[in-house]
Protein backbone atom coordinates (compact mmCIF):
# COMPACT_ATOMS: atom_id res chain seq x y z
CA UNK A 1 0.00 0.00 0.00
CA UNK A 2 1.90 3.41 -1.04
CA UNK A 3 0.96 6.85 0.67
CA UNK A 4 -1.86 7.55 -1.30
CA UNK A 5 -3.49 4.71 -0.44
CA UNK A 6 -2.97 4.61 3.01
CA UNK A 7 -4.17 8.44 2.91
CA UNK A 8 -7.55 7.53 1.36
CA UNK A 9 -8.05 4.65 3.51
CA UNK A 10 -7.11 6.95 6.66
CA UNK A 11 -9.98 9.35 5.15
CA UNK A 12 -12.61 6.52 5.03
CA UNK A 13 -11.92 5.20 8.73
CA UNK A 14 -12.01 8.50 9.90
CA UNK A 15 -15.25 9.59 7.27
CA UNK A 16 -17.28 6.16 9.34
CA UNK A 17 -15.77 7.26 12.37
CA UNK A 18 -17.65 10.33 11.98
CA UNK A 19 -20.58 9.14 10.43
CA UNK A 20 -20.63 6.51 13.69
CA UNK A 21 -20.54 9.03 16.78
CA UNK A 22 -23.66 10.83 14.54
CA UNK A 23 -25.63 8.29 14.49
CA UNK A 24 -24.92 7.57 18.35
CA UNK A 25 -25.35 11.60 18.97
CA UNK A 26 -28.96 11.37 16.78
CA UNK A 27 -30.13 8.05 18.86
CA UNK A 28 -29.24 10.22 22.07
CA UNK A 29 -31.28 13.11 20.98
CA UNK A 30 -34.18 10.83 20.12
CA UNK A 31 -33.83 9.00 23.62
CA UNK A 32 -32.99 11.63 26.10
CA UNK A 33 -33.65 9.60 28.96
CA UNK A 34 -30.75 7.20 28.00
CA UNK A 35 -28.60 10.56 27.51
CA UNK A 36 -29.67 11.69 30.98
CA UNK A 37 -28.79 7.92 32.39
CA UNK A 38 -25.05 7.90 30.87
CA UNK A 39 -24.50 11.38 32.75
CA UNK A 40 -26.05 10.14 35.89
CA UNK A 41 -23.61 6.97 35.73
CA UNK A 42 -20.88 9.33 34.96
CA UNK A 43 -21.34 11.52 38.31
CA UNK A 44 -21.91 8.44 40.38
CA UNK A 45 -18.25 7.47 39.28
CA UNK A 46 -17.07 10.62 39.49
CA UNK A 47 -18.83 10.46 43.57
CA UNK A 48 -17.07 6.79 43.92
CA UNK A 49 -13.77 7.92 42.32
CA UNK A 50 -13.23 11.41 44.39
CA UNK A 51 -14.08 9.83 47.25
CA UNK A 52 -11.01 6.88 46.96
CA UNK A 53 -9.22 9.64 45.95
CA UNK A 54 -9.73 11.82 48.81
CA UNK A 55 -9.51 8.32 51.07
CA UNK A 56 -5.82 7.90 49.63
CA UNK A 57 -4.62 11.34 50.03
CA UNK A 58 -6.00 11.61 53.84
CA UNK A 59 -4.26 7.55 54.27
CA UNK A 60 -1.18 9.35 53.15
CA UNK A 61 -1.20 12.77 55.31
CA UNK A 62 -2.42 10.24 58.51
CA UNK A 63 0.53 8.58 57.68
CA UNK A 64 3.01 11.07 57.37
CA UNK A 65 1.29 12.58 60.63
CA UNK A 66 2.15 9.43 62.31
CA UNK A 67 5.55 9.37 61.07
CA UNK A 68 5.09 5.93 59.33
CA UNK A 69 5.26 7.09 55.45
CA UNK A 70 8.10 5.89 53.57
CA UNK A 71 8.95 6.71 50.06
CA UNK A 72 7.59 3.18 48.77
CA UNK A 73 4.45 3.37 50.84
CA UNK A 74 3.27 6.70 48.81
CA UNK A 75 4.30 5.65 45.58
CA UNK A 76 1.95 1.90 46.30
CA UNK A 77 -0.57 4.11 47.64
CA UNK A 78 -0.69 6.05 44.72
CA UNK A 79 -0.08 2.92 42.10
CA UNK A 80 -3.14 0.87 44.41
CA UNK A 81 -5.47 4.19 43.46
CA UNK A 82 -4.44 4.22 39.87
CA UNK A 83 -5.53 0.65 40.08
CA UNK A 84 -8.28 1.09 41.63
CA UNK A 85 -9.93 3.96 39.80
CA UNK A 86 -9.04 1.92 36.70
CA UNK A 87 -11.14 -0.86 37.48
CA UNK A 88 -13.86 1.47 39.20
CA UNK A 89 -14.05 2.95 35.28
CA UNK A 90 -14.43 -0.28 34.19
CA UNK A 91 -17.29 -1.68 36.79
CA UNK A 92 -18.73 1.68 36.28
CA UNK A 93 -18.36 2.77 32.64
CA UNK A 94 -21.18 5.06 31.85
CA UNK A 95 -21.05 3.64 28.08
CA UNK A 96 -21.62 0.01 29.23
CA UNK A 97 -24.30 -2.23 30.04
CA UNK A 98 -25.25 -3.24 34.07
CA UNK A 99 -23.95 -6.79 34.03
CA UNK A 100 -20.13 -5.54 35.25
CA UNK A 101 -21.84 -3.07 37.72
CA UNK A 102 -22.68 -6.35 39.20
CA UNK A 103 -18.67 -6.47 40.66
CA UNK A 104 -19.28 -4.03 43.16
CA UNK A 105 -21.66 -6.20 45.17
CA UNK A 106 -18.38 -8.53 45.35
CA UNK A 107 -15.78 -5.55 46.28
CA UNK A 108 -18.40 -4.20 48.40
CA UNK A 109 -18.20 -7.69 50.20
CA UNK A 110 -14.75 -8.01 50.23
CA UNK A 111 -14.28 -4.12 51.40
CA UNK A 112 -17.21 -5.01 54.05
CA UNK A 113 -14.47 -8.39 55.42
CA UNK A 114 -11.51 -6.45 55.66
CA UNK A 115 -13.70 -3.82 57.82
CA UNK A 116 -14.65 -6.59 59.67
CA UNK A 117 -11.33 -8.22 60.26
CA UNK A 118 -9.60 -4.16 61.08
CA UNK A 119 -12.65 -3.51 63.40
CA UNK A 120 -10.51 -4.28 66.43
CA UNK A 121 -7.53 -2.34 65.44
CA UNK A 122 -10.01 0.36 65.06
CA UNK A 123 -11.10 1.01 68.01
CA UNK A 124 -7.86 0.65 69.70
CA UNK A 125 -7.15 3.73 67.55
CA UNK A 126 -9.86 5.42 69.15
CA UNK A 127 -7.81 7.31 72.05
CA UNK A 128 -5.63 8.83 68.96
CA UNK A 129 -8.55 10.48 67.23
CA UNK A 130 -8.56 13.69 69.83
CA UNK A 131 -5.17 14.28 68.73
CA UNK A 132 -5.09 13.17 65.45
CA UNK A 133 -8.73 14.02 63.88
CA UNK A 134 -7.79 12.88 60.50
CA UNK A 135 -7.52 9.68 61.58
CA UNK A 136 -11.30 9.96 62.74
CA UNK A 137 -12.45 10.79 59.55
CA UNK A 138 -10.43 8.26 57.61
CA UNK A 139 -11.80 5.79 60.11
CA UNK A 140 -15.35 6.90 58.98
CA UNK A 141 -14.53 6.90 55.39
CA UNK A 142 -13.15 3.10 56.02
CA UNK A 143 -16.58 2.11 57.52
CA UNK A 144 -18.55 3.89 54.48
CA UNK A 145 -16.28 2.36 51.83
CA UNK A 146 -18.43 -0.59 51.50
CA UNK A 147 -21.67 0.99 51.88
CA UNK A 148 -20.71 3.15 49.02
CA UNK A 149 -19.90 0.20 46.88
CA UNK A 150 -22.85 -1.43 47.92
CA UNK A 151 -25.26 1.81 47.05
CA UNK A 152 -23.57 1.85 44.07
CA UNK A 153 -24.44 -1.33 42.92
CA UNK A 154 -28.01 -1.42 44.42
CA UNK A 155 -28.48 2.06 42.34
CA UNK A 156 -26.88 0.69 38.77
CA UNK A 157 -28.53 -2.87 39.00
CA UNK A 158 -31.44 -3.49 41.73
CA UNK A 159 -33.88 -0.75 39.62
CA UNK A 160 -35.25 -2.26 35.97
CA UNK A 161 -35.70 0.21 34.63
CA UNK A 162 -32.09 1.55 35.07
CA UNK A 163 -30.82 -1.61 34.18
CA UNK A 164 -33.22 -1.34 30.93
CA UNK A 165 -31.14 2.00 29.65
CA UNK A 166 -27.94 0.23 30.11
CA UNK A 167 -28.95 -2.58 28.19
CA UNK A 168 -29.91 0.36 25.43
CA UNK A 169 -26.45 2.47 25.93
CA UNK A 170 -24.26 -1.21 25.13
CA UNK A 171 -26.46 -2.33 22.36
CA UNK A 172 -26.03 1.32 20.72
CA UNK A 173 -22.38 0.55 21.70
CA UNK A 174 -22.16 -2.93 20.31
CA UNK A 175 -23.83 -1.61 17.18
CA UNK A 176 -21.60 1.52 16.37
CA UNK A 177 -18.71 -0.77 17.18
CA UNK A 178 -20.01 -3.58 14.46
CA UNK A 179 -20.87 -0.76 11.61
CA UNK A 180 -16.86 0.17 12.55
CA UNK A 181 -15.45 -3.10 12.59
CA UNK A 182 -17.11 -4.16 9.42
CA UNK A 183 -16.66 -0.85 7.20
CA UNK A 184 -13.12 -0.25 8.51
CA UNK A 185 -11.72 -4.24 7.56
């Protein structure tokens, strides 16, 4: 294939491209309920996402507070929120259907275990929260953590008819992406 070629077959992906997002912008305008929905998912991750943000950065400053942060404990705690937003995006992702919303019932379980198993170490932390009240309000944001997940989940999957518009938003996906995949090959 010389230059040309590859030019004018560069112009038609990007010509379907186009033609793709406007026929997903046109179904969105003729179903703005599903257009509402996918910016409703999108602030509940945005919600789920500050919040383990704002969890890691007050774990870090508690640390440092306590004296206990070293150089490799940031940068985990930093790669572990990476990590963990990542996969929130993908449990979450406004664009997809409700099925992998159904993960967060199992993190939320998981989260809800190690609560239960740190519940002891907890309250022996209790006497340090006068002096350290950062540490009290981590400890709350620990307890929420898998009531958050669990709201989450409830909110994205328990409620038919919300599962009904994310069955719409990843069958408009699913289609756009076939009408690429078979004009671009």
């Amino acid at each position: 294939m010389d230059q040309q070629e590859y030019e004018l077959r560069k112009q038609e992906i990007e010509i379907k491209r186009q033609k793709a997002l406007e026929y997903r912008a046109q179904f969105l305008r003729e179903n703005p309920e599903i257009e509402s929905w996918i910016k409703k998912r999108k602030t509940l991750f945005l919600i789920v996402a500050i919040y383990w943000i704002l969890h890691t950065v007050l774990s870090l400053i508690v640390m440092v507070q306590m004296q206990s942060l070293t150089g490799t404990q940031a940068a985990g705690g930093i790669v572990k929120l990476l990590f963990q937003v990542f996969w929130l995006w993908v449990f979450m992702n406004p664009q997809g259907g409700w099925r992998f919303n159904l993960i967060l019932y199992f993190w939320g379980l998981v989260n809800l275990a190690i609560l239960l198993a740190q519940l002891g170490d907890m309250m022996g932390s209790l006497p340090y929260v006068s002096q350290m009240p950062l540490l009290g309000v981590l400890m709350i944001m620990e307890i929420l953590v898998p009531f958050l997940l669990f709201g989450a989940a409830i909110y994205l999957t328990a409620i038919p008819n919300h599962r009904k518009m994310s069955e719409q938003i990843e069958t408009i996906g699913k289609q756009i992406a076939e009408q690429l995949k078979g004009e671009v090959l």
